[in-house]
Protein backbone atom coordinates (compact mmCIF):
# COMPACT_ATOMS: atom_id res chain seq x y z
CA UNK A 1 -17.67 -3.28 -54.80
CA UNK A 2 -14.93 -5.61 -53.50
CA UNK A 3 -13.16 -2.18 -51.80
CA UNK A 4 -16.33 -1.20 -50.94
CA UNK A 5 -16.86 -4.24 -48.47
CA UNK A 6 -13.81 -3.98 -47.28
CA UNK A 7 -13.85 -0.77 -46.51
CA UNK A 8 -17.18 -1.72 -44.31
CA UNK A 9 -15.88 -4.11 -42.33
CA UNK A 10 -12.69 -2.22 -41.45
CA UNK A 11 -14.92 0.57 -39.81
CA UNK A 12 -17.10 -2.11 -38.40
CA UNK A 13 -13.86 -3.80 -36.87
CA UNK A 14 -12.41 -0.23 -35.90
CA UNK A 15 -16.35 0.35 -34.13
CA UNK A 16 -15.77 -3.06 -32.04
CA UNK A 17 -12.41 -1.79 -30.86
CA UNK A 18 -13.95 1.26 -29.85
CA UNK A 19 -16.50 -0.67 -28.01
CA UNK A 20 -14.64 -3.13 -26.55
CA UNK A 21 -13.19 -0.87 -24.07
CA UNK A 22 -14.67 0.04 -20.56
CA UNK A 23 -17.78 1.81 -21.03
CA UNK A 24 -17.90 4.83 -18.64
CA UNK A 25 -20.86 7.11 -18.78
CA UNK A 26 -21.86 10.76 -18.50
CA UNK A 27 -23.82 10.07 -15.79
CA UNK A 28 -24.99 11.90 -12.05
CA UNK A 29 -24.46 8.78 -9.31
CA UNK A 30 -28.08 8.71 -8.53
CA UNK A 31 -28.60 8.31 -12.72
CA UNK A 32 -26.03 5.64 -12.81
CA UNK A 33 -28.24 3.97 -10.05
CA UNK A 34 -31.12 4.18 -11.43
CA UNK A 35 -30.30 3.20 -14.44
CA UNK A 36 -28.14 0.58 -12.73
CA UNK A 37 -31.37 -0.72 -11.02
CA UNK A 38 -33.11 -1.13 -14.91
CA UNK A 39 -30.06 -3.45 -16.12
CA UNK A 40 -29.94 -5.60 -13.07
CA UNK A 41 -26.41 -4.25 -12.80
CA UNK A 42 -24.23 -2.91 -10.17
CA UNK A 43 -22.33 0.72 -10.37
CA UNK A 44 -18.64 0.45 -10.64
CA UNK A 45 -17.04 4.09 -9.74
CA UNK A 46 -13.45 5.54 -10.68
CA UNK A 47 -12.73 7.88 -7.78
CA UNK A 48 -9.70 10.14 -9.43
CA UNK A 49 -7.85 13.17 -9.62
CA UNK A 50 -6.09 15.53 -12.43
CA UNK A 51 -2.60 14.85 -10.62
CA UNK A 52 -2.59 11.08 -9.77
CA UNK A 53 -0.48 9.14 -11.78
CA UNK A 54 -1.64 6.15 -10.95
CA UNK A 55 -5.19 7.24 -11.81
CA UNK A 56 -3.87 8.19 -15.32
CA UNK A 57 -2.00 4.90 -15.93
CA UNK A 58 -5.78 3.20 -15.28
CA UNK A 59 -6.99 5.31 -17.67
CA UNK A 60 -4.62 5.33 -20.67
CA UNK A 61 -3.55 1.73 -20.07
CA UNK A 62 -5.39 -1.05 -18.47
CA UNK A 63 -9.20 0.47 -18.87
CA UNK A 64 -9.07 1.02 -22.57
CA UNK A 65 -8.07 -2.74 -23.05
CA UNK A 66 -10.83 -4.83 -24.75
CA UNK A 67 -10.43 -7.42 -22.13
CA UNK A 68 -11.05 -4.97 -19.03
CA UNK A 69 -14.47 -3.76 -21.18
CA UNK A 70 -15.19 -7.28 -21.51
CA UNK A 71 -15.25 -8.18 -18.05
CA UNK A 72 -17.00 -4.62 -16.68
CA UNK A 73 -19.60 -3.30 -19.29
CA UNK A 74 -21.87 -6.58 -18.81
CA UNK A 75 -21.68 -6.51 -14.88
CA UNK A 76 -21.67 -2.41 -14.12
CA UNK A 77 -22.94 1.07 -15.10
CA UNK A 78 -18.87 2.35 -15.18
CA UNK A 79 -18.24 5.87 -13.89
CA UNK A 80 -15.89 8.51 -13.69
CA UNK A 81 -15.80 10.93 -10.63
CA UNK A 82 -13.36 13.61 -10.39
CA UNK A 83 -12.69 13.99 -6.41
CA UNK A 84 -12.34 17.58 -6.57
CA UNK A 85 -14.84 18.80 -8.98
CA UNK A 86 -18.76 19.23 -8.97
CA UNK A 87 -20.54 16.20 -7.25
CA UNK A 88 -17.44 14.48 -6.79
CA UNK A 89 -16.65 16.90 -4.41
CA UNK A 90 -19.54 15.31 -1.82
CA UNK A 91 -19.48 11.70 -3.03
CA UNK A 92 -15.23 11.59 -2.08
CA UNK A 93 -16.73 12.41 1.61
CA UNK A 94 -19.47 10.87 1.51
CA UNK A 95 -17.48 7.61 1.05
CA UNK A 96 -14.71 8.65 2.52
CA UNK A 97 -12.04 8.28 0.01
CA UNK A 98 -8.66 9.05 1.81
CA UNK A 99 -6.44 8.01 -1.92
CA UNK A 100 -6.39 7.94 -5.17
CA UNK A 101 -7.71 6.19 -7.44
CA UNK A 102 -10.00 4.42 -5.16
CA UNK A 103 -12.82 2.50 -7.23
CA UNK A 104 -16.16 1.84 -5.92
CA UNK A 105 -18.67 -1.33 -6.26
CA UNK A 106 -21.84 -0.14 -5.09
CA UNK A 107 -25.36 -1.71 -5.36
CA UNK A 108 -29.17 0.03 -6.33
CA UNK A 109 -29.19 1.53 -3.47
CA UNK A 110 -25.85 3.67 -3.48
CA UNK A 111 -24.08 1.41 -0.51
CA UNK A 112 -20.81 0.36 -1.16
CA UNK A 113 -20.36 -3.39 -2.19
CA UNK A 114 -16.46 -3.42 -1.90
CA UNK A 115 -13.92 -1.03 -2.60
CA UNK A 116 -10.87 -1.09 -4.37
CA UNK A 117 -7.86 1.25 -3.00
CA UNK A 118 -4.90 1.83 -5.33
CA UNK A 119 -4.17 0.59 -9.31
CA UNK A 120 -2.90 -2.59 -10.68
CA UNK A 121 -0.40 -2.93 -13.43
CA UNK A 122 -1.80 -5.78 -15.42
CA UNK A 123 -5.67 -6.20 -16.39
CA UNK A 124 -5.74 -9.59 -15.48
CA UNK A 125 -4.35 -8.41 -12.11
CA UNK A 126 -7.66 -5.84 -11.51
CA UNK A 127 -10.07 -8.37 -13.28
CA UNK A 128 -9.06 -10.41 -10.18
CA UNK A 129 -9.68 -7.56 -7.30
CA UNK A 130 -13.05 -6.50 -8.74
CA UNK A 131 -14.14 -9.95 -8.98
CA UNK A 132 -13.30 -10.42 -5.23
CA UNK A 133 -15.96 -7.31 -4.91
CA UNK A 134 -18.50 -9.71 -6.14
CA UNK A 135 -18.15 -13.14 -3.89
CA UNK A 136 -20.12 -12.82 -0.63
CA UNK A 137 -16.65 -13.70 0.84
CA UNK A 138 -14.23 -11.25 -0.21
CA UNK A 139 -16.73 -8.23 -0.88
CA UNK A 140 -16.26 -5.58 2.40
CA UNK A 141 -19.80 -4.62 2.35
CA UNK A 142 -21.46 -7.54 2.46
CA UNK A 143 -18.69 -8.47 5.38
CA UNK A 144 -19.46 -5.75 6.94
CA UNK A 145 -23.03 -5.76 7.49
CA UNK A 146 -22.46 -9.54 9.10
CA UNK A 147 -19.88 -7.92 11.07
CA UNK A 148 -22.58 -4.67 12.08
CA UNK A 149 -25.19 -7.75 12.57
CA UNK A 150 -22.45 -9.32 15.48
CA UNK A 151 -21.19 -12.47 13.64
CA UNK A 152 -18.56 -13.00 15.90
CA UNK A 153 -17.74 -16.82 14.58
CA UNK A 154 -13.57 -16.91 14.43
CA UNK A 155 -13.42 -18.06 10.34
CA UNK A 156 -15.83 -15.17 9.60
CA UNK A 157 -13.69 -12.65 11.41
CA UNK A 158 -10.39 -13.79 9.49
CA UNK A 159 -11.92 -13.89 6.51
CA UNK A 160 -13.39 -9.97 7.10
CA UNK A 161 -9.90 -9.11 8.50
CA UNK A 162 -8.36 -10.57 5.43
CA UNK A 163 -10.47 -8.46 3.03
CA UNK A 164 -9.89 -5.43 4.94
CA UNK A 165 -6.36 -6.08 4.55
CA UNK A 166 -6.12 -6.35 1.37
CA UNK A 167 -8.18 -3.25 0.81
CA UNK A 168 -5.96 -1.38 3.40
CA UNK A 169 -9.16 -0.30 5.46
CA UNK A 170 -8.00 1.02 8.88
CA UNK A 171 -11.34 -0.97 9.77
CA UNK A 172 -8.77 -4.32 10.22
CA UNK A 173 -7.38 -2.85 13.46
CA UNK A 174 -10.87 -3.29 15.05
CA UNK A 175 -11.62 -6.56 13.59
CA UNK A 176 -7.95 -8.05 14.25
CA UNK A 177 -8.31 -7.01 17.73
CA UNK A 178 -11.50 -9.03 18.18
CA UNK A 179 -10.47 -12.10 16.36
CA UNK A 180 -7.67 -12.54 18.82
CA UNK A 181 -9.70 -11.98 21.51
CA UNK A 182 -11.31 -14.80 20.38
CA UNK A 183 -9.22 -17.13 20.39
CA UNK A 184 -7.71 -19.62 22.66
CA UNK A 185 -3.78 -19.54 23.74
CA UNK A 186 -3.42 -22.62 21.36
CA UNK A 187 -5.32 -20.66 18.46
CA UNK A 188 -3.35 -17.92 18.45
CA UNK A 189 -0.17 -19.55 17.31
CA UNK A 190 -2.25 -21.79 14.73
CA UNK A 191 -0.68 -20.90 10.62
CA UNK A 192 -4.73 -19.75 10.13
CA UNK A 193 -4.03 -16.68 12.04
CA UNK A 194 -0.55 -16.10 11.43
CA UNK A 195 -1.72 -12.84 9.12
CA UNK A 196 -2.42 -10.79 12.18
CA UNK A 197 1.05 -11.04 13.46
CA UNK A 198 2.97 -10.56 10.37
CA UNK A 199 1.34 -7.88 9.12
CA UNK A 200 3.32 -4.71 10.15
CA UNK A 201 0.07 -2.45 10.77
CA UNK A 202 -1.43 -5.64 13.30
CA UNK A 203 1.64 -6.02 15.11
CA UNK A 204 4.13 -3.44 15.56
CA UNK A 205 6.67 -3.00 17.87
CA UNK A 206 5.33 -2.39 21.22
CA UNK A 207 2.24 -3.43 20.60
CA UNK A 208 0.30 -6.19 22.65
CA UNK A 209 0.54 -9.03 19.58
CA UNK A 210 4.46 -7.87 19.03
CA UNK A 211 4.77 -8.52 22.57
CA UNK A 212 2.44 -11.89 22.48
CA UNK A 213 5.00 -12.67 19.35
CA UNK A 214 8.21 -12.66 21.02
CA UNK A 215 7.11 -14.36 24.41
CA UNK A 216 6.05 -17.50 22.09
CA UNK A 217 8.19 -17.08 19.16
CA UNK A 218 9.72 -20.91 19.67
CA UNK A 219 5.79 -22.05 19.28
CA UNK A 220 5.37 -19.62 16.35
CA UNK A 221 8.28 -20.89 14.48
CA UNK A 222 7.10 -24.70 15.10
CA UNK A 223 3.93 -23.43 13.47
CA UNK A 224 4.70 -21.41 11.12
CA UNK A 225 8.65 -21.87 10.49
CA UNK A 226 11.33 -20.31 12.05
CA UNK A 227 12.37 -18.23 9.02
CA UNK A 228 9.02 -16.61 8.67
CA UNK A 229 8.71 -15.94 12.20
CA UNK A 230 12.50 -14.36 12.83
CA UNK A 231 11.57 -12.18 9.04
CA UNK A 232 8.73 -10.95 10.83
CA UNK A 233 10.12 -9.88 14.04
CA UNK A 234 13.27 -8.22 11.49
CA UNK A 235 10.62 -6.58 9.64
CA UNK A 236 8.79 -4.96 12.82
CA UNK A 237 11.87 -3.30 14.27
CA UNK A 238 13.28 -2.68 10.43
CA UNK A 239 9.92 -0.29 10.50
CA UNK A 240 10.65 1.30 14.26
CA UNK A 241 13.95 2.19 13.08
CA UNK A 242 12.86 3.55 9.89
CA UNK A 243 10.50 5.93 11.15
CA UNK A 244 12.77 7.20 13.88
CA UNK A 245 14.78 7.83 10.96
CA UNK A 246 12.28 9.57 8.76
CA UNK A 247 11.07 11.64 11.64
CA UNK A 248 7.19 9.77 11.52
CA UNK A 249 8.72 8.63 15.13
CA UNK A 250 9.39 11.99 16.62
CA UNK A 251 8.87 10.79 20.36
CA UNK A 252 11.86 8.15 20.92
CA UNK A 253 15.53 9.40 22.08
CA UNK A 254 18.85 7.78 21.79
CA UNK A 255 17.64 5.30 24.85
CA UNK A 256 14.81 3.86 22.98
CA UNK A 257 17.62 3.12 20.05
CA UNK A 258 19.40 1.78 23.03
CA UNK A 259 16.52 -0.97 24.22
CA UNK A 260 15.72 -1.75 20.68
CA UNK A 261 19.13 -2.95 20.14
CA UNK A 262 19.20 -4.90 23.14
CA UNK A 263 16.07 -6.57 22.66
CA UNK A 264 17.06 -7.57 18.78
CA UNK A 265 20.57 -9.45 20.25
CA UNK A 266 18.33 -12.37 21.28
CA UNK A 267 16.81 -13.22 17.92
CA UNK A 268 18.67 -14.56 15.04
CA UNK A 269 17.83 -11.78 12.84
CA UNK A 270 20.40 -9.85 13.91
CA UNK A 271 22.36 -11.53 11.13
CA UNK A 272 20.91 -9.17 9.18
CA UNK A 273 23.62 -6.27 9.37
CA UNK A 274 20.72 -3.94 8.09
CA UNK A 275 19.19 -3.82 11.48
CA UNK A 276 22.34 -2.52 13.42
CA UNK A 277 23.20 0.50 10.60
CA UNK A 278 19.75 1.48 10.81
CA UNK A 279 20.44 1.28 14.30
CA UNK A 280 23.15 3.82 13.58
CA UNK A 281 21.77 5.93 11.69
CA UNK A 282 18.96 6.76 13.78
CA UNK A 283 21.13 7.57 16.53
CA UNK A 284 23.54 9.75 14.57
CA UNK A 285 20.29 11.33 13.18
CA UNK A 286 19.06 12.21 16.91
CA UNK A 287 22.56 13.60 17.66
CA UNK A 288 21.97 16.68 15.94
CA UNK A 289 25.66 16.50 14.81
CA UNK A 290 25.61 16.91 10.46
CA UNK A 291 29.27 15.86 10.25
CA UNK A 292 28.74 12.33 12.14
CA UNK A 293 25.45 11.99 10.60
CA UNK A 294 27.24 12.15 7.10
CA UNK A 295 30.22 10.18 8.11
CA UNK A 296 27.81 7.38 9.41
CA UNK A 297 25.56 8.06 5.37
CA UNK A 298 29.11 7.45 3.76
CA UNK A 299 29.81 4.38 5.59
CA UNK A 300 26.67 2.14 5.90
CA UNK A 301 24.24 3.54 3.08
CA UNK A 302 26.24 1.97 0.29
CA UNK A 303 25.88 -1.41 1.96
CA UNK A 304 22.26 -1.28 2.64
CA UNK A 305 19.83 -3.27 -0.02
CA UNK A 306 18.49 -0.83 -2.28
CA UNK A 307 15.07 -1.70 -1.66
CA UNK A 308 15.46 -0.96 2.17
CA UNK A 309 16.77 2.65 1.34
CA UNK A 310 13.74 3.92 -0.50
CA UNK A 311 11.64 5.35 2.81
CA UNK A 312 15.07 6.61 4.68
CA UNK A 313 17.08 7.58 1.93
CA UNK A 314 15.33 10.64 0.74
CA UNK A 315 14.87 12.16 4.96
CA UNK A 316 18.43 11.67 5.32
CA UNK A 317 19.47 13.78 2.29
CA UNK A 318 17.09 16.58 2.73
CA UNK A 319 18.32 16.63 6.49
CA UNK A 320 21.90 16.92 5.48
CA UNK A 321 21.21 19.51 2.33
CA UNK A 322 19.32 21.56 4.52
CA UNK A 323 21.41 21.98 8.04
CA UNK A 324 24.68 20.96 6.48
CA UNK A 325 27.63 23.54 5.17
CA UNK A 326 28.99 23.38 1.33
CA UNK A 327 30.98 20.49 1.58
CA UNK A 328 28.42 18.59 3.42
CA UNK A 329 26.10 19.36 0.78
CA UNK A 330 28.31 18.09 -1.92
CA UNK A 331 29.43 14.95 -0.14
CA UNK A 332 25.41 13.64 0.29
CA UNK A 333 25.16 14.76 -3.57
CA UNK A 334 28.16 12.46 -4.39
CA UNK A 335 26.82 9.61 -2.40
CA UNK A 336 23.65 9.99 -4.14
CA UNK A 337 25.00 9.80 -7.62
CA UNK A 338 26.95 6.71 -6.88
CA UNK A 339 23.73 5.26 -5.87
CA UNK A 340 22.63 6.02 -8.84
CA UNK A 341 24.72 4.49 -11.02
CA UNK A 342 24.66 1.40 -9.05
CA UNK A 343 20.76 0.62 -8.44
CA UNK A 344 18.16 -1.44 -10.48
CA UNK A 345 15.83 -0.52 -8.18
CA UNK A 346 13.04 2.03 -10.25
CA UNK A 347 11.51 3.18 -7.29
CA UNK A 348 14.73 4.38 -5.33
CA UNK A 349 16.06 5.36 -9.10
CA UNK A 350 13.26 7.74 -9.11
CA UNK A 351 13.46 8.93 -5.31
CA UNK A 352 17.12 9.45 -6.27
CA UNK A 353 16.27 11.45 -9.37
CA UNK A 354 14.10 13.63 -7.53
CA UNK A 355 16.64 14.74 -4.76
CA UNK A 356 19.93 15.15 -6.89
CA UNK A 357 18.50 18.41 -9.17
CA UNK A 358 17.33 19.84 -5.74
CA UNK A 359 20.62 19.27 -4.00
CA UNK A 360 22.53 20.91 -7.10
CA UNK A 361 20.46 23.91 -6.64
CA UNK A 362 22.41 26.76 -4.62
CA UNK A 363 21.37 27.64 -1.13
């Protein structure tokens, strides 16, 4: 009898566990809504595919934890939505889901509450971005229809532009534009709006706020600090020289390389050696010359940070294994062994392990 109990309340234990876990349904949307609209809950969707890894890692890892059921089951009707099969096909465009996994909030009615681009690695981390889905303040659908209403009040529109942000909406771009607008000269260098300037996307080089930036960058730094300020204005031209590198800058010849240098010699950053290979490189790259191109790799890659290599690194390899002759080919493969064997960087470890079988394969 004694084995017998026990025996019980193992499986009982075993049928919690199973339980515990996010609760996703077999549901259509419009039953998950309805059904949604019973519970006086809200419909949480898991936009995926079959080949996103970070859609897999959600699935084997943080949504089976008894914690992330916790949190969801009591709030949402959970679903699962394959972006490329049956009606997932339609609701992907209907909501215009651009990446993957994107997960969706969405009241009764089927409009979306918030959205959530991208995984996290930690439960605790994605308890904390779907619970920002349900505050009035941080949820991008209920900003948005105060936004679509014309509140135009300054703390609403950083707020909004905040969210969007951190939700990587291209919306921001619109809403950043007409906070500044907004605001008075002496606003605009206030800490509270700092966000739009350091933010790469808000203020790039060239731009009208990069531009705003360095004509007040001594009232900036007094605001702000002067290391923040000078790591921003590193950052924005680190990001111009990086795509001329990796070809998303197709437009911009060896002058533009040229006035970009001369307009970084006025700011400090330009302690930052970084700047000037990149500098370099990009001009090498635009030379069309392989052998100078490699001689340049060789000299400046192995000094860079790895964590600054990760976006350039790859371009410049295929570039050189492609258009270059035997030797050239085995020189970039030799640089990118050494790199890694030196890096504790996982990211560029992986972008490294990815381009060294291709470059041993014959042409």
């Amino acid at each position: 009898m004694k084995k017998f109990l026990l025996f019980v309340v193992a499986l009982l234990m075993l049928q919690v566990g199973a339980f515990a876990q996010t609760n996703f349904e077999e549901l259509t949307l419009d039953k998950a809504l309805d059904k949604a609209k019973a519970e006086g809950k809200l419909v949480f969707v898991d936009m995926y595919t079959s080949w996103c890894m970070p859609c897999k890692y959600m699935a084997n890892t943080i949504f089976p934890k008894a914690e992330m059921g916790e949190y969801l089951n009591p709030r949402f009707v959970c679903l699962k939505i394959n972006a490329e099969e049956g009606e997932g096909v339609e609701i992907a465009k209907r909501y215009e889901i651009a990446a993957f996994p994107t997960f969706l909030i969405l009241n009764t009615s089927g409009v979306v509450q918030h959205r959530i681009v991208g995984g996290s690695e930690t439960v605790a981390d994605f308890i904390k971005r779907v619970a920002e889905g349900l505050d009035e303040n941080t949820a991008i659908g209920v900003l948005a229809a105060r936004y679509e209403k014309g509140d135009r009040e300054v703390s609403f529109l950083a707020n909004y532009a905040r969210a969007l942000l951190a939700v990587d909406d291209p919306k921001v771009l619109e809403v950043a534009e007409v906070l500044i607008k907004g605001l008075s000269d002496e606003q605009r260098v206030d800490s509270a709006y700092w966000f739009v300037y350091e933010h790469p996307a808000l203020t790039p080089v060239g731009s009208p706020n990069m531009e705003y930036l360095l004509a007040n960058a001594v009232r900036f730094q007094k605001s702000v600090g002067e290391e923040r300020v000078n790591e921003k204005i590193a950052t924005a031209f680190d990001l111009k020289l990086t795509n001329m590198i990796t070809g998303r800058d197709k437009q911009s010849g060896v002058e533009a390389i040229d006035a970009i240098e001369k307009e970084m010699e006025g700011y400090k950053f330009l302690s930052k050696p970084r700047l000037k290979m990149f500098a370099e490189i990009a001009r090498a790259q635009r030379s069309g010359d392989i052998e100078k191109l490699l001689a340049v790799c060789e000299r400046d890659i192995p000094q860079i940070e790895h964590e600054h290599l990760l976006a350039v690194f790859f371009p410049l390899s295929l570039t050189i294994k492609r258009n270059g002759d035997a030797g050239q080919q085995e020189r970039i493969l030799k640089l990118a062994k050494k790199l890694l064997e030196e890096t504790t960087n996982d990211k560029f470890k992986f972008s490294l392990g990815q381009f060294i079988p291709y470059a041993l394969e014959k042409k």
